[in-house]
Protein backbone atom coordinates (compact mmCIF):
# COMPACT_ATOMS: atom_id res chain seq x y z
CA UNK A 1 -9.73 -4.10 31.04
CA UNK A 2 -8.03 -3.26 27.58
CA UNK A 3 -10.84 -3.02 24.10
CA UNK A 4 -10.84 -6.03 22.01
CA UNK A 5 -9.23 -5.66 18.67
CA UNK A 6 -11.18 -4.61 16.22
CA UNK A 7 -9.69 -5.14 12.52
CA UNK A 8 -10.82 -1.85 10.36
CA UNK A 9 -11.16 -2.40 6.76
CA UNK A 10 -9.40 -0.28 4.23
CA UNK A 11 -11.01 0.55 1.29
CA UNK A 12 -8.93 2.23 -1.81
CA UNK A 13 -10.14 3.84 -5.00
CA UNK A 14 -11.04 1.57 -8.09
CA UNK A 15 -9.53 3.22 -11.23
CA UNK A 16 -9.34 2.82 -15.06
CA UNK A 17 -6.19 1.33 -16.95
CA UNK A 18 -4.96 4.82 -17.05
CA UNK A 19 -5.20 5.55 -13.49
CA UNK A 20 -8.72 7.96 -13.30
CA UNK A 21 -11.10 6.79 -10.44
CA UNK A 22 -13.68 5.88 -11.46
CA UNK A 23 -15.90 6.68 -8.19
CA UNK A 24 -15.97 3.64 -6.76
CA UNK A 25 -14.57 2.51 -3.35
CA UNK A 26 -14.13 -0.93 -2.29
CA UNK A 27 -12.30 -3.27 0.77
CA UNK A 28 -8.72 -3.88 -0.59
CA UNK A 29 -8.78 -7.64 -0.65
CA UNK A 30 -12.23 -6.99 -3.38
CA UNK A 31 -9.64 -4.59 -5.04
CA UNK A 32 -6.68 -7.43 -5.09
CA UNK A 33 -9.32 -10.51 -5.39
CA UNK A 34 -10.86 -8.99 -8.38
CA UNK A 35 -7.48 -7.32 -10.02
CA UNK A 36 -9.13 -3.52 -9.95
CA UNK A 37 -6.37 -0.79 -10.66
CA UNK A 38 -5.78 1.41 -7.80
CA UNK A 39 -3.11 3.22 -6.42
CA UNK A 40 -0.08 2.72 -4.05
CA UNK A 41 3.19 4.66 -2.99
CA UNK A 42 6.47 3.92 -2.37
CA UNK A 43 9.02 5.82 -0.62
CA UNK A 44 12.90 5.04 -1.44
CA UNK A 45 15.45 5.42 1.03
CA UNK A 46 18.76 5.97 -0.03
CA UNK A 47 21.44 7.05 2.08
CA UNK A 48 23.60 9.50 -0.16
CA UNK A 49 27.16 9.48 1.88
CA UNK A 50 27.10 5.97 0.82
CA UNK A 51 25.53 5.35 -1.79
CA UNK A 52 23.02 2.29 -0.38
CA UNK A 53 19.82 1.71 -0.76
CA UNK A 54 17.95 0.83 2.49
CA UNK A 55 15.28 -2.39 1.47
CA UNK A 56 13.25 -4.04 4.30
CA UNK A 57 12.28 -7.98 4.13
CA UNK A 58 8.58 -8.60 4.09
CA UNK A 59 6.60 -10.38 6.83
CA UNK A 60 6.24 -13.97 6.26
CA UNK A 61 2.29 -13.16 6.85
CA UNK A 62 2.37 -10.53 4.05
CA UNK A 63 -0.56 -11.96 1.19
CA UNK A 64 1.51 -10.48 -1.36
CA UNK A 65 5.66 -11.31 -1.59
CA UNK A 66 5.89 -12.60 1.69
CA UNK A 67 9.26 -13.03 2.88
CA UNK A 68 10.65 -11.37 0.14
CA UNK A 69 13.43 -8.28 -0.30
CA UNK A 70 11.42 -5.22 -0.96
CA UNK A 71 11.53 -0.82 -1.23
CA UNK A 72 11.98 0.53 2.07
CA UNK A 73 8.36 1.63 2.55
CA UNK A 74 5.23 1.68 0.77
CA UNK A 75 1.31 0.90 0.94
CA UNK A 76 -1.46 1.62 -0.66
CA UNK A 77 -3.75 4.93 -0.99
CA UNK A 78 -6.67 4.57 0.82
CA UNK A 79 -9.71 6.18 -0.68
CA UNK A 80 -10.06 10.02 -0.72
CA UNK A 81 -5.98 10.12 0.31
CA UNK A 82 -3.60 11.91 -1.90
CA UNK A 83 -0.05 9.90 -2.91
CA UNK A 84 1.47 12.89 -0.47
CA UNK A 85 -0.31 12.71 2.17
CA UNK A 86 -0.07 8.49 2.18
CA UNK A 87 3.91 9.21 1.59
CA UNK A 88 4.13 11.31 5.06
């Protein structure tokens, strides 16, 4: 019989206006419910022999933009993570 579904929470870093955490962690819908600064990465794709830029359409379910045109790929940092390693 397959595990139930367990929905893990992701928690990002809190920072100041000008991007320093401030060593706190907390679930991202506290960060987004409560406007905290914290960081995200995006990754363009661009395909150079053509010249386009690949975008994606968000999921209708998305909290944020849903169902809107958006950067090929991006997310947010979860806590301790560096932009790189979120970017791989």
């Amino acid at each position: 019989m397959a595990e139930p579904y367990v929905e893990q929470v992701e928690y990002l870093d809190v920072l100041t206006k000008i991007g320093k955490k401030i060593g706190v962690s907390k679930p991202r819908g506290d960060v987004h419910r409560d406007g905290d600064y914290h960081k995200a990465v995006h990754v363009w794709n661009f395909a150079e022999r053509t010249q386009e830029l690949l975008l994606q359409k968000r999921a209708d379910c998305k909290d944020s933009w849903p169902g809107l045109w958006d950067i090929s790929s991006a997310g947010h940092i979860s806590a301790g993570d560096s932009s790189l390693i979120t970017a791989q």
